[in-house]
PDB file of N, CA and C in Angstrom:
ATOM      1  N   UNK A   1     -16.227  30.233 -21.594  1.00  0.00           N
ATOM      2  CA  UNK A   1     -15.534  29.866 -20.380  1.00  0.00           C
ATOM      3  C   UNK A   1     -16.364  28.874 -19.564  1.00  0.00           C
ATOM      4  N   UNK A   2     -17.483  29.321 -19.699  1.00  0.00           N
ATOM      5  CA  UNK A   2     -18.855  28.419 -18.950  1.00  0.00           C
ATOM      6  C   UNK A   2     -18.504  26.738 -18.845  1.00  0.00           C
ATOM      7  N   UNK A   3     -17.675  26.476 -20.702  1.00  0.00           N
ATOM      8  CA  UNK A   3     -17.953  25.082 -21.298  1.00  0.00           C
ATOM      9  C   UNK A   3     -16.620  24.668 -20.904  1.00  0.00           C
ATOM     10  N   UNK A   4     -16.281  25.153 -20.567  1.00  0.00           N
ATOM     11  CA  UNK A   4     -14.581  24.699 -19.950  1.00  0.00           C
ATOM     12  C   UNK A   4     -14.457  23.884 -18.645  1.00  0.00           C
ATOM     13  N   UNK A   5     -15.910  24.807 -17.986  1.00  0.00           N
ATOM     14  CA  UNK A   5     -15.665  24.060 -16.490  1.00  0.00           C
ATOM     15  C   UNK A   5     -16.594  23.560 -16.130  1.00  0.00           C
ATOM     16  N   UNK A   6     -17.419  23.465 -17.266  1.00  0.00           N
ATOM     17  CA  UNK A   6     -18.744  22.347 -16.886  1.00  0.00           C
ATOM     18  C   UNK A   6     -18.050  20.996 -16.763  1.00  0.00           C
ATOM     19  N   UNK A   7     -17.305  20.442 -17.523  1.00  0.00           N
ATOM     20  CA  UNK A   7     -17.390  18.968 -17.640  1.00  0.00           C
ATOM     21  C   UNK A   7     -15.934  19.114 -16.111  1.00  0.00           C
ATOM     22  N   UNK A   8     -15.098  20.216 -16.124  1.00  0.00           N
ATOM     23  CA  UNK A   8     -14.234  19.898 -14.713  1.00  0.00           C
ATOM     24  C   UNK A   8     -15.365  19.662 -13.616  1.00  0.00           C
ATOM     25  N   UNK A   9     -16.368  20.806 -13.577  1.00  0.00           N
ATOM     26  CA  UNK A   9     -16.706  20.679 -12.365  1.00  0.00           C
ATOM     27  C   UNK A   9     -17.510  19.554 -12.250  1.00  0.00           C
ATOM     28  N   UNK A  10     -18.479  18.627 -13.168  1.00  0.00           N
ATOM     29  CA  UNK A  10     -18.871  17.277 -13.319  1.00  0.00           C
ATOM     30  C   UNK A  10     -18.062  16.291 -12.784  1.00  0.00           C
ATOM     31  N   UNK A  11     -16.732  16.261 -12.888  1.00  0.00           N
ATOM     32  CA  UNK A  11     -15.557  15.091 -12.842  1.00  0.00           C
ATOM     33  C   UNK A  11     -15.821  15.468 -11.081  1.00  0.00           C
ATOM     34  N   UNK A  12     -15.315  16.464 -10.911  1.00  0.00           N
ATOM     35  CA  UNK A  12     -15.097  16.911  -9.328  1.00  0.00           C
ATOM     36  C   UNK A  12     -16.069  16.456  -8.750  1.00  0.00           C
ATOM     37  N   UNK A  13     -17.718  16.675  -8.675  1.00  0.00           N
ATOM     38  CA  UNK A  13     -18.662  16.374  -8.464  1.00  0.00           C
ATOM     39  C   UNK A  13     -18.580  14.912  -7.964  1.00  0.00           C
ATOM     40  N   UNK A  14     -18.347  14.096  -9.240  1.00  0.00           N
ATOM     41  CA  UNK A  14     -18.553  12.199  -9.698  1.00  0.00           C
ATOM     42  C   UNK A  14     -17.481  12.063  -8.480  1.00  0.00           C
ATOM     43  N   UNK A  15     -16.255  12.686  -8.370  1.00  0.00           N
ATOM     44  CA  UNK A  15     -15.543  11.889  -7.557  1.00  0.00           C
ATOM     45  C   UNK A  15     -15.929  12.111  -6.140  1.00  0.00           C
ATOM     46  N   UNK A  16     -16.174  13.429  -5.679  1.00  0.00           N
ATOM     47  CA  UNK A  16     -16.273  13.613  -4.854  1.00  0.00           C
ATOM     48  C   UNK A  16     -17.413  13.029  -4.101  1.00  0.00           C
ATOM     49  N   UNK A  17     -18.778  12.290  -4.653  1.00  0.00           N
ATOM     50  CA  UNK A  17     -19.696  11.635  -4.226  1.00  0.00           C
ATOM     51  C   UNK A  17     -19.189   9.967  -4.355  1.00  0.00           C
ATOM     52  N   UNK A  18     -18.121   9.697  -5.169  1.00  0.00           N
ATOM     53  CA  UNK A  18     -17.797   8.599  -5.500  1.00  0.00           C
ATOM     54  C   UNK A  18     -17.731   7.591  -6.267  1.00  0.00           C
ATOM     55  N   UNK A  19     -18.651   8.612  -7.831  1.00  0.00           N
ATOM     56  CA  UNK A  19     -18.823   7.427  -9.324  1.00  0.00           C
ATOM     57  C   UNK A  19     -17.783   7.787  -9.333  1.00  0.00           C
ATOM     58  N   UNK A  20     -18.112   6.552 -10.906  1.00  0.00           N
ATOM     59  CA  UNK A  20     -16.987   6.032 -11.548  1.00  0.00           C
ATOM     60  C   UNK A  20     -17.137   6.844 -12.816  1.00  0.00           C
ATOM     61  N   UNK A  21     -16.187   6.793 -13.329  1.00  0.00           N
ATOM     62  CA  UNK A  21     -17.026   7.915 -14.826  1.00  0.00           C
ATOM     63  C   UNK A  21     -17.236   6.870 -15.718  1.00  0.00           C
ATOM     64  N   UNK A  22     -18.228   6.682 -16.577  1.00  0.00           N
ATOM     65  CA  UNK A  22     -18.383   5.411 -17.548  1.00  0.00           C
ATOM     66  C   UNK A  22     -17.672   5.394 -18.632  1.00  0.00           C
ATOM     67  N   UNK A  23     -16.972   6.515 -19.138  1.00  0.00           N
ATOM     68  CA  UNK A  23     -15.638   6.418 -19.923  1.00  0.00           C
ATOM     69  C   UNK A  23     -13.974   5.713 -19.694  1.00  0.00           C
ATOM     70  N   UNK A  24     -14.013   5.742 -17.977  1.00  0.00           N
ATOM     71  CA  UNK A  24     -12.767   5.375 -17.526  1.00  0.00           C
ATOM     72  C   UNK A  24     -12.779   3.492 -17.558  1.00  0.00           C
ATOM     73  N   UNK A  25     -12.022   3.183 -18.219  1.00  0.00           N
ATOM     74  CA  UNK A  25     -11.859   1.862 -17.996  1.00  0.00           C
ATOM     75  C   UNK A  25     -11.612   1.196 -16.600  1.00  0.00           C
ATOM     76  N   UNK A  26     -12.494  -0.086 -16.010  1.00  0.00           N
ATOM     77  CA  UNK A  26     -12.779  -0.189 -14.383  1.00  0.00           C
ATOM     78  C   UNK A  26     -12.029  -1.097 -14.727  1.00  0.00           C
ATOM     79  N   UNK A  27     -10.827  -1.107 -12.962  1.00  0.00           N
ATOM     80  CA  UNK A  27      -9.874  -2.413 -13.022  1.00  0.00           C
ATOM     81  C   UNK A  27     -10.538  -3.849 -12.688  1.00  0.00           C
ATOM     82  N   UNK A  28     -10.141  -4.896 -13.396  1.00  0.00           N
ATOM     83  CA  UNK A  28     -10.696  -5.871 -13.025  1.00  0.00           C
ATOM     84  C   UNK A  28     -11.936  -6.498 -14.453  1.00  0.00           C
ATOM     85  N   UNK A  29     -11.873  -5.785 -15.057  1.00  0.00           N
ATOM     86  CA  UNK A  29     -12.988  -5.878 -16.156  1.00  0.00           C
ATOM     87  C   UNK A  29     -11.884  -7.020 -16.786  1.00  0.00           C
ATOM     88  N   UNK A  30     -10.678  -7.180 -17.633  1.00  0.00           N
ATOM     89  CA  UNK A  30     -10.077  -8.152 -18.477  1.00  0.00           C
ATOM     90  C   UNK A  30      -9.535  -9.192 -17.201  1.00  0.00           C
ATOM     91  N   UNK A  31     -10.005  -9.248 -16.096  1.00  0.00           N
ATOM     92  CA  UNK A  31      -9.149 -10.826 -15.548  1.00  0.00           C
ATOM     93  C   UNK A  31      -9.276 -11.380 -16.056  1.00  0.00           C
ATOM     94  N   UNK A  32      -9.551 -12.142 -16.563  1.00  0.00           N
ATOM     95  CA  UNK A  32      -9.589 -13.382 -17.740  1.00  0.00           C
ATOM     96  C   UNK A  32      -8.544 -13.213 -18.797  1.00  0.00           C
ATOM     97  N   UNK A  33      -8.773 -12.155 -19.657  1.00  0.00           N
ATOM     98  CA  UNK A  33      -7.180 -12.021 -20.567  1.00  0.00           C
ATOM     99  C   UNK A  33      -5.896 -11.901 -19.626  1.00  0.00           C
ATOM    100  N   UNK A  34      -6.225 -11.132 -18.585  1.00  0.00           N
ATOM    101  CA  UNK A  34      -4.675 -11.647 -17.488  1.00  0.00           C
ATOM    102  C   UNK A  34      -4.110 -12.527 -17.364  1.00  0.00           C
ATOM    103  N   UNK A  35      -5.037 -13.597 -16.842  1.00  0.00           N
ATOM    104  CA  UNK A  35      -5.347 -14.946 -16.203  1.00  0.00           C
ATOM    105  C   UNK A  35      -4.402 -15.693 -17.372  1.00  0.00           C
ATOM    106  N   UNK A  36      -4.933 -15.475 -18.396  1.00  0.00           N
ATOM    107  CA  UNK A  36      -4.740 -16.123 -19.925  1.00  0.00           C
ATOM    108  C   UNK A  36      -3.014 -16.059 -20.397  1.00  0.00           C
ATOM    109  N   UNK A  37      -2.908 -14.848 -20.088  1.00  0.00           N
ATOM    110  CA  UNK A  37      -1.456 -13.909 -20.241  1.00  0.00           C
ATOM    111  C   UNK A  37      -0.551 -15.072 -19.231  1.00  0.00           C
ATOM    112  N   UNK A  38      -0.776 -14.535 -18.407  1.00  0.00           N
ATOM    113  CA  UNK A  38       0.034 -15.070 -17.052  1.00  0.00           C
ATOM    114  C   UNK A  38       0.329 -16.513 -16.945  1.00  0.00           C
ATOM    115  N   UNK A  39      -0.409 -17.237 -17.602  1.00  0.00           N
ATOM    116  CA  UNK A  39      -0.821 -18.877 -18.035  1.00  0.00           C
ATOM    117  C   UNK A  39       0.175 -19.174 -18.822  1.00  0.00           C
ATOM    118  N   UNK A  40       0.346 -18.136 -20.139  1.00  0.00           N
ATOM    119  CA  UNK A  40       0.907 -18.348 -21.414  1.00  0.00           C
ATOM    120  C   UNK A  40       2.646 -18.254 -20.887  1.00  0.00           C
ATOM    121  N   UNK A  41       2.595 -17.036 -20.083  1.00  0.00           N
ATOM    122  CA  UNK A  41       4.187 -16.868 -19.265  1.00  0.00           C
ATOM    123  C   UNK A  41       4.482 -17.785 -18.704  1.00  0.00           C
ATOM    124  N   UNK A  42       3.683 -18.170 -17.273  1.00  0.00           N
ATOM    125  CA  UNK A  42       4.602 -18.839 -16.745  1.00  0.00           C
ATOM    126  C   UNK A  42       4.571 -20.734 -17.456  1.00  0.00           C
ATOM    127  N   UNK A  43       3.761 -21.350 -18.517  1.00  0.00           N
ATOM    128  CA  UNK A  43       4.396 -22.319 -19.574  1.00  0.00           C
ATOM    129  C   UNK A  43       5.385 -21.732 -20.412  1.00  0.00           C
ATOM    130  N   UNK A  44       5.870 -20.692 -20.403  1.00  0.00           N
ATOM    131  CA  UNK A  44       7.382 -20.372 -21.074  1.00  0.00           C
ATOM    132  C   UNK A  44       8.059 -20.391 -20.586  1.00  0.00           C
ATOM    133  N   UNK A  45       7.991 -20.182 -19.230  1.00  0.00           N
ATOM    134  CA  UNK A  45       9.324 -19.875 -18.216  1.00  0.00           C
ATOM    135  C   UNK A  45       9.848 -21.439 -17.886  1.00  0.00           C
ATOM    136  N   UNK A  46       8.640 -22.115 -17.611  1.00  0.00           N
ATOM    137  CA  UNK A  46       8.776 -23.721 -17.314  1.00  0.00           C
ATOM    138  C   UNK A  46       9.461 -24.300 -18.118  1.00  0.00           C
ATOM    139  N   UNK A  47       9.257 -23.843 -19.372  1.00  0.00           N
ATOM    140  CA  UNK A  47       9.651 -24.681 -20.425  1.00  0.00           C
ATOM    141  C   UNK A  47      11.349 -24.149 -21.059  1.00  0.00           C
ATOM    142  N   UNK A  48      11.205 -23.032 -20.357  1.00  0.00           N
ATOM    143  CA  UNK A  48      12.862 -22.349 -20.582  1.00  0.00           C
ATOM    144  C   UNK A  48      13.008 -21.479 -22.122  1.00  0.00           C
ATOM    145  N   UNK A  49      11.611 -20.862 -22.457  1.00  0.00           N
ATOM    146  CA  UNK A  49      11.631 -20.302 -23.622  1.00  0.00           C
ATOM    147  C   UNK A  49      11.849 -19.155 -23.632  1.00  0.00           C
ATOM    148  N   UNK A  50      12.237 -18.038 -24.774  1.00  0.00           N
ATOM    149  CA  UNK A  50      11.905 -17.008 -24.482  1.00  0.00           C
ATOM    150  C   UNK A  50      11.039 -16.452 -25.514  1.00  0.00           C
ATOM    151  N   UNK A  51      10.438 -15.500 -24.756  1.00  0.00           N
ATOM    152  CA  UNK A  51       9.042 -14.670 -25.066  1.00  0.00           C
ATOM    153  C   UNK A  51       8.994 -13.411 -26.266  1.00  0.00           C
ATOM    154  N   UNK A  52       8.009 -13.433 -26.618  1.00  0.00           N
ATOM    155  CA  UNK A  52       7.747 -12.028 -27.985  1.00  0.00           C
ATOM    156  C   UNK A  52       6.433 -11.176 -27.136  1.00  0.00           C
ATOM    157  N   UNK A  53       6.551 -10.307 -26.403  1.00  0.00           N
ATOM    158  CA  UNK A  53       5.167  -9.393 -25.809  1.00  0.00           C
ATOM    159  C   UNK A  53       5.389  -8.461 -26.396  1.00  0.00           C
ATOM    160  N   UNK A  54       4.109  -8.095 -27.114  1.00  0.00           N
ATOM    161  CA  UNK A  54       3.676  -7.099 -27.527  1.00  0.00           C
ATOM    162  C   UNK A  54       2.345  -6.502 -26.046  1.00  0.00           C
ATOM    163  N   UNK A  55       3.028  -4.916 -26.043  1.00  0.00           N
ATOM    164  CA  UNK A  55       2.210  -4.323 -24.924  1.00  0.00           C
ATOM    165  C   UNK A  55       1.939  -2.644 -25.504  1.00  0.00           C
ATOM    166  N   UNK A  56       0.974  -2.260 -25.314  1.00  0.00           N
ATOM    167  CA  UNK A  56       1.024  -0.128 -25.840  1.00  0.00           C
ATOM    168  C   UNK A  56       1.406  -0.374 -26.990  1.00  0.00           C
ATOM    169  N   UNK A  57       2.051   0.136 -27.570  1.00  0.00           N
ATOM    170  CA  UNK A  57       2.696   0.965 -28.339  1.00  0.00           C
ATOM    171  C   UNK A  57       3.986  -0.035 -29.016  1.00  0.00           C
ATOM    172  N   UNK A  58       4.623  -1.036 -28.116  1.00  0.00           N
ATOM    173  CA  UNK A  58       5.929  -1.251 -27.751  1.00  0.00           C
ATOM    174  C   UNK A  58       5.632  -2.961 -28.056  1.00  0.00           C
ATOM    175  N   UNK A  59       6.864  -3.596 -27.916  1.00  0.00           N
ATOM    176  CA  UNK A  59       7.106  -5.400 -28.243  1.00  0.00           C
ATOM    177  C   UNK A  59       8.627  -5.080 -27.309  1.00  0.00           C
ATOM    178  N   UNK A  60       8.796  -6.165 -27.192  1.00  0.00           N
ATOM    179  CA  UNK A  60      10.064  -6.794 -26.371  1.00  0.00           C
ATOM    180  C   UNK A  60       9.827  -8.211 -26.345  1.00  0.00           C
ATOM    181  N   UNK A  61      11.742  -8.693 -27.015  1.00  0.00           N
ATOM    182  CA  UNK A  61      11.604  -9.954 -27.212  1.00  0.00           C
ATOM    183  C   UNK A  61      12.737 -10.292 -26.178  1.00  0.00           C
ATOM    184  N   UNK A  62      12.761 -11.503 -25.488  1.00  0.00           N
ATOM    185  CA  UNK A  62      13.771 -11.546 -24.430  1.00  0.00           C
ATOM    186  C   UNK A  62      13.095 -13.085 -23.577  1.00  0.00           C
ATOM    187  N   UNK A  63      14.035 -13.540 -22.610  1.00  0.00           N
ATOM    188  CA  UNK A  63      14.007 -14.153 -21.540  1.00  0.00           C
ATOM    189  C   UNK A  63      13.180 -13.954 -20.316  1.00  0.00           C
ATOM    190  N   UNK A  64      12.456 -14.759 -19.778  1.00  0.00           N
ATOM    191  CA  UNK A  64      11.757 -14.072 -18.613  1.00  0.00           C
ATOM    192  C   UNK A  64      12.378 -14.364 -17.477  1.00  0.00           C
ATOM    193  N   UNK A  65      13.041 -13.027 -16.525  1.00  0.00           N
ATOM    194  CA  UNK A  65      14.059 -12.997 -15.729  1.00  0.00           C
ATOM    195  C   UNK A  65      13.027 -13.530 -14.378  1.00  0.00           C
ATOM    196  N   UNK A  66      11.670 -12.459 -14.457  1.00  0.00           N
ATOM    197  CA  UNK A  66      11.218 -12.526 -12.931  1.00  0.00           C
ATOM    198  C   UNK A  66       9.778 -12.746 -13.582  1.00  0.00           C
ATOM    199  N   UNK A  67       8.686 -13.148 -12.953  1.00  0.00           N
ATOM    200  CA  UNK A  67       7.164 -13.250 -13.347  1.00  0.00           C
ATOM    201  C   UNK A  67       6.334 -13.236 -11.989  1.00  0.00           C
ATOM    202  N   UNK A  68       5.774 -12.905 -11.908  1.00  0.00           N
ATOM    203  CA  UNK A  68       4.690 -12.255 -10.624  1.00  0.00           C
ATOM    204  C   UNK A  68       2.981 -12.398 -10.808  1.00  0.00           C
ATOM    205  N   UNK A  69       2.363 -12.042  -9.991  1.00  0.00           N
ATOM    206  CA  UNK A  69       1.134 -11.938 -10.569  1.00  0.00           C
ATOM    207  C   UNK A  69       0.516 -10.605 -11.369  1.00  0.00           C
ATOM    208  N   UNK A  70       1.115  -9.930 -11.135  1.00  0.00           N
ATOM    209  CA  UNK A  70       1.339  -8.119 -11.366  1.00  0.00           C
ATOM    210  C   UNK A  70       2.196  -7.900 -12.559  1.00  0.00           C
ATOM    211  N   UNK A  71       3.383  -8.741 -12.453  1.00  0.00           N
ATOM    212  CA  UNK A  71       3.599  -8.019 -13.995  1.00  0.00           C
ATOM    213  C   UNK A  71       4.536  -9.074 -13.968  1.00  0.00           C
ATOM    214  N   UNK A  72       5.945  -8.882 -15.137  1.00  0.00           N
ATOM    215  CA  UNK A  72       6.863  -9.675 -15.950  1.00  0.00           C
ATOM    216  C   UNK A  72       8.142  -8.967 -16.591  1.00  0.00           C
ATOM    217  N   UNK A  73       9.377  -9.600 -15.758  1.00  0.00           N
ATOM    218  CA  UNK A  73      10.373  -8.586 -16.041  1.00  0.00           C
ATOM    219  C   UNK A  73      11.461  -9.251 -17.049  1.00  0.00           C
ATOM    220  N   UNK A  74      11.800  -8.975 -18.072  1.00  0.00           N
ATOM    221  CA  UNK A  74      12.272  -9.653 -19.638  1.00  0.00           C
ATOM    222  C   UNK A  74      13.042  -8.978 -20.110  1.00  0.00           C
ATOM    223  N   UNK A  75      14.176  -9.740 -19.905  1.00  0.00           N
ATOM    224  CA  UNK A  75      15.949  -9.621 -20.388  1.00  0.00           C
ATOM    225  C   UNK A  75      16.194  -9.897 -21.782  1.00  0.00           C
ATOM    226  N   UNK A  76      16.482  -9.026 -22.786  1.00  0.00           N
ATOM    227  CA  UNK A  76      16.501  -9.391 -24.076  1.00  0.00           C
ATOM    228  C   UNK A  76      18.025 -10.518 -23.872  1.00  0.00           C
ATOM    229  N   UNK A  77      18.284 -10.453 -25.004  1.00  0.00           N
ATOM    230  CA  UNK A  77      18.938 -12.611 -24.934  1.00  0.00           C
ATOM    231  C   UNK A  77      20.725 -11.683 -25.162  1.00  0.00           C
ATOM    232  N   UNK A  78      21.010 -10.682 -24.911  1.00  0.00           N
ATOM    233  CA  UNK A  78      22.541 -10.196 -24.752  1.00  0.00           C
ATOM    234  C   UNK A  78      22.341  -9.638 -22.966  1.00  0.00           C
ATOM    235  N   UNK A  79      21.496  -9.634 -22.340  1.00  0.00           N
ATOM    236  CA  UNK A  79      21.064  -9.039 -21.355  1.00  0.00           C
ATOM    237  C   UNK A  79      21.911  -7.608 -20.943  1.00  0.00           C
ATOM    238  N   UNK A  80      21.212  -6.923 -22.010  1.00  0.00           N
ATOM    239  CA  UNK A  80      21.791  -5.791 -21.547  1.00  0.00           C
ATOM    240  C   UNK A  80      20.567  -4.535 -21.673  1.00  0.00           C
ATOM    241  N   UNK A  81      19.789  -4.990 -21.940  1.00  0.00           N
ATOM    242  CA  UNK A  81      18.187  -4.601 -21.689  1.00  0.00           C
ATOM    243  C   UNK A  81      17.165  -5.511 -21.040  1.00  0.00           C
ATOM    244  N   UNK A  82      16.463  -4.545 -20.055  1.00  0.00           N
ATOM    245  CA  UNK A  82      15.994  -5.219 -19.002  1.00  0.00           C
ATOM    246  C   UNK A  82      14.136  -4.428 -19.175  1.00  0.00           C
ATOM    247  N   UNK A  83      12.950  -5.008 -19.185  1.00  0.00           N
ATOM    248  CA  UNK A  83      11.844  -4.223 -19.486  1.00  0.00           C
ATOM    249  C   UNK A  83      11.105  -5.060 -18.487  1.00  0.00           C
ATOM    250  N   UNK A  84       9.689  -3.626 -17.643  1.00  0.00           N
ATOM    251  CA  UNK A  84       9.093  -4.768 -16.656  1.00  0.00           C
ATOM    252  C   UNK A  84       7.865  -4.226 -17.765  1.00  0.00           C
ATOM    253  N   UNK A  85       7.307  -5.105 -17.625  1.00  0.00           N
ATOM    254  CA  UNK A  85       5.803  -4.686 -17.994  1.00  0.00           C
ATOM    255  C   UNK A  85       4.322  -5.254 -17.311  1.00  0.00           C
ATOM    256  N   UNK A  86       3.567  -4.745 -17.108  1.00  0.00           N
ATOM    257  CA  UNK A  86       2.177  -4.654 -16.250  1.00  0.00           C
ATOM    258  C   UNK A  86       1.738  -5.885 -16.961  1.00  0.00           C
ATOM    259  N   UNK A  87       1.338  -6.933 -16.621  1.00  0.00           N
ATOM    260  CA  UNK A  87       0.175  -7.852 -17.236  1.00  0.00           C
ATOM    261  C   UNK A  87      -0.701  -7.087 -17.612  1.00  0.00           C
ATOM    262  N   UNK A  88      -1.810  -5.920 -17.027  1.00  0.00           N
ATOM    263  CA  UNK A  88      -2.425  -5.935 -18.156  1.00  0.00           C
ATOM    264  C   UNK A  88      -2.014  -4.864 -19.532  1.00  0.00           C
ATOM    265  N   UNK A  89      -1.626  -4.522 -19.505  1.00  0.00           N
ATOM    266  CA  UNK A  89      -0.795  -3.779 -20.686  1.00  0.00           C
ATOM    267  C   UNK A  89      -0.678  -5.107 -21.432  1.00  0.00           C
ATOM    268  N   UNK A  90      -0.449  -6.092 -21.174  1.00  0.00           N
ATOM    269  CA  UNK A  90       0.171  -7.178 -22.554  1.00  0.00           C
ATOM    270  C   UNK A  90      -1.573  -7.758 -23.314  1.00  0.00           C
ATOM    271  N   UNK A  91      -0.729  -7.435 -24.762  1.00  0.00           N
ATOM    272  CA  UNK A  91      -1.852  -7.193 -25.709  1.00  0.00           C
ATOM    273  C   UNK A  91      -1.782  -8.991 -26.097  1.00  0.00           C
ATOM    274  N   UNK A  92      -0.431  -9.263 -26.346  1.00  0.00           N
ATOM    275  CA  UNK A  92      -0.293 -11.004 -26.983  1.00  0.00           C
ATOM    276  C   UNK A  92       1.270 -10.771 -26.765  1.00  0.00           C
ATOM    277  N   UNK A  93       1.335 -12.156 -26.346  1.00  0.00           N
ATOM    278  CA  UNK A  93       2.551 -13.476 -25.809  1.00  0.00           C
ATOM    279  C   UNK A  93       2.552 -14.219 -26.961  1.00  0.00           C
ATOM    280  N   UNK A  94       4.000 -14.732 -27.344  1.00  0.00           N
ATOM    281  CA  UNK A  94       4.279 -15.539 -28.411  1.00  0.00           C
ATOM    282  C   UNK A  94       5.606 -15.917 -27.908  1.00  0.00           C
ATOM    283  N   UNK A  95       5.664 -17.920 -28.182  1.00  0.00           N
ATOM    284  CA  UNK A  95       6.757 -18.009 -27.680  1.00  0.00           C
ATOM    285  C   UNK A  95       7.794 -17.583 -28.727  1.00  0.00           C
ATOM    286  N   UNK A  96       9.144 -17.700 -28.708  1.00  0.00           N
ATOM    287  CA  UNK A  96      10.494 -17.938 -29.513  1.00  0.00           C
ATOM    288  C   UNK A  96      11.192 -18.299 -30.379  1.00  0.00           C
ATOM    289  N   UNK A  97      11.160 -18.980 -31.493  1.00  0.00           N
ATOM    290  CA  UNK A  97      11.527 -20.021 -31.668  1.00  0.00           C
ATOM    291  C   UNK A  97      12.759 -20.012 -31.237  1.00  0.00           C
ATOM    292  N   UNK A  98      13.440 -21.094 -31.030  1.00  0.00           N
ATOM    293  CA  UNK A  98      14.892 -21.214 -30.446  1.00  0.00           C
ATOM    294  C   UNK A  98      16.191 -20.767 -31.349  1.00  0.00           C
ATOM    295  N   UNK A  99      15.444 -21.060 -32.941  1.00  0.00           N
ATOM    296  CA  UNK A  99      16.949 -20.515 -34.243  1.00  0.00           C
ATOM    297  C   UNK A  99      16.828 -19.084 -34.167  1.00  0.00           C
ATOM    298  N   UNK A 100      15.783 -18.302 -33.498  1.00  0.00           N
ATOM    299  CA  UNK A 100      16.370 -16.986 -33.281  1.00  0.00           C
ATOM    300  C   UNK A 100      16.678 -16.850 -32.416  1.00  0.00           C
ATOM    301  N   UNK A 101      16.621 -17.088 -31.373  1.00  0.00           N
ATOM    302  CA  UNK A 101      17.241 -16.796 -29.558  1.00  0.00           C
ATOM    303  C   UNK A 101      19.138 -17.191 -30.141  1.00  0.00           C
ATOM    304  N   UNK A 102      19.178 -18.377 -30.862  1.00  0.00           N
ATOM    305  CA  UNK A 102      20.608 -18.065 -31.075  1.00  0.00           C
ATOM    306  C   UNK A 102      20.831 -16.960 -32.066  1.00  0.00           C
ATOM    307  N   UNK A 103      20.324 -17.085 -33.145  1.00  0.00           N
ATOM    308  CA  UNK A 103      21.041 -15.885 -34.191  1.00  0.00           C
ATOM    309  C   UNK A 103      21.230 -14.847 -33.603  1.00  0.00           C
ATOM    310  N   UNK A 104      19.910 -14.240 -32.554  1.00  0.00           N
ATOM    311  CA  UNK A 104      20.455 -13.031 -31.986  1.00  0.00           C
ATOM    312  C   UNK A 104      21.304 -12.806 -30.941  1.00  0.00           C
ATOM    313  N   UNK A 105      21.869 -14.129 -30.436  1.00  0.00           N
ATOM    314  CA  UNK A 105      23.094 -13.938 -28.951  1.00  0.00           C
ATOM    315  C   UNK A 105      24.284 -14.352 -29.965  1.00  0.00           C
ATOM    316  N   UNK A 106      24.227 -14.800 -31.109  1.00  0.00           N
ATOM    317  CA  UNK A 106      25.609 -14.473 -32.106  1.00  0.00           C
ATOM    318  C   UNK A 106      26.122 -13.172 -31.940  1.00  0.00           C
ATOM    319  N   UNK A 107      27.442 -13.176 -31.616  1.00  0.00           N
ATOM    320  CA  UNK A 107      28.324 -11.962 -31.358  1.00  0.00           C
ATOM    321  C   UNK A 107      28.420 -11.933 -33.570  1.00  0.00           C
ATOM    322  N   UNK A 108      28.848 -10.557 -33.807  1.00  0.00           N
ATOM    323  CA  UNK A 108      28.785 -10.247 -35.091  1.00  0.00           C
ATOM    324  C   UNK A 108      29.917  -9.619 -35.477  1.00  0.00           C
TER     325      UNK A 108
END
């Protein structure tokens, strides 16, 4: 039971004096891959493309409806799915090519 609440009562401790725990990933460490991200978006949006993000777990291919500094909200190309996702969550941006943006708004 001892080993159960050693490492709780450690965490409690760290916060309560105010570390950081050196396991927790600190915000602000990837600005630069943001920076990079956010670069890659908004030359797609300019250019009227639509986007392939891969983010977690997950991809979504779509239109970029809204773009922010914070995140990016992407309408797949029937717009009937709508996904926001966090800049930093996005792993890689790829633009479109355009012969699929049509094949997939072909009604079938």
């Amino acid at each position: 039971m001892k080993k159960f609440f050693q490492p709780l009562l450690e965490r409690l401790h760290n916060f309560l004096e105010g570390m950081v725990d050196p396991e927790e990933d600190i915000p602000g460490d990837d600005t630069i891959e943001t920076e990079e991200t956010l670069h890659q978006l908004e030359q797609a949006q300019k250019a009227g493309k639509a986007v392939h993000v891969i983010y977690g777990q997950k991809s979504f291919t779509g239109d970029i409806a809204r773009l922010d500094s914070h995140q990016v909200v992407l309408k797949d190309f029937s717009r009937s799915r709508t996904s926001i996702i966090l800049l930093p969550d996005i792993k890689r941006v790829r633009p479109v090519p355009d012969a699929i943006k049509i094949s997939q708004t072909k009604k079938i």
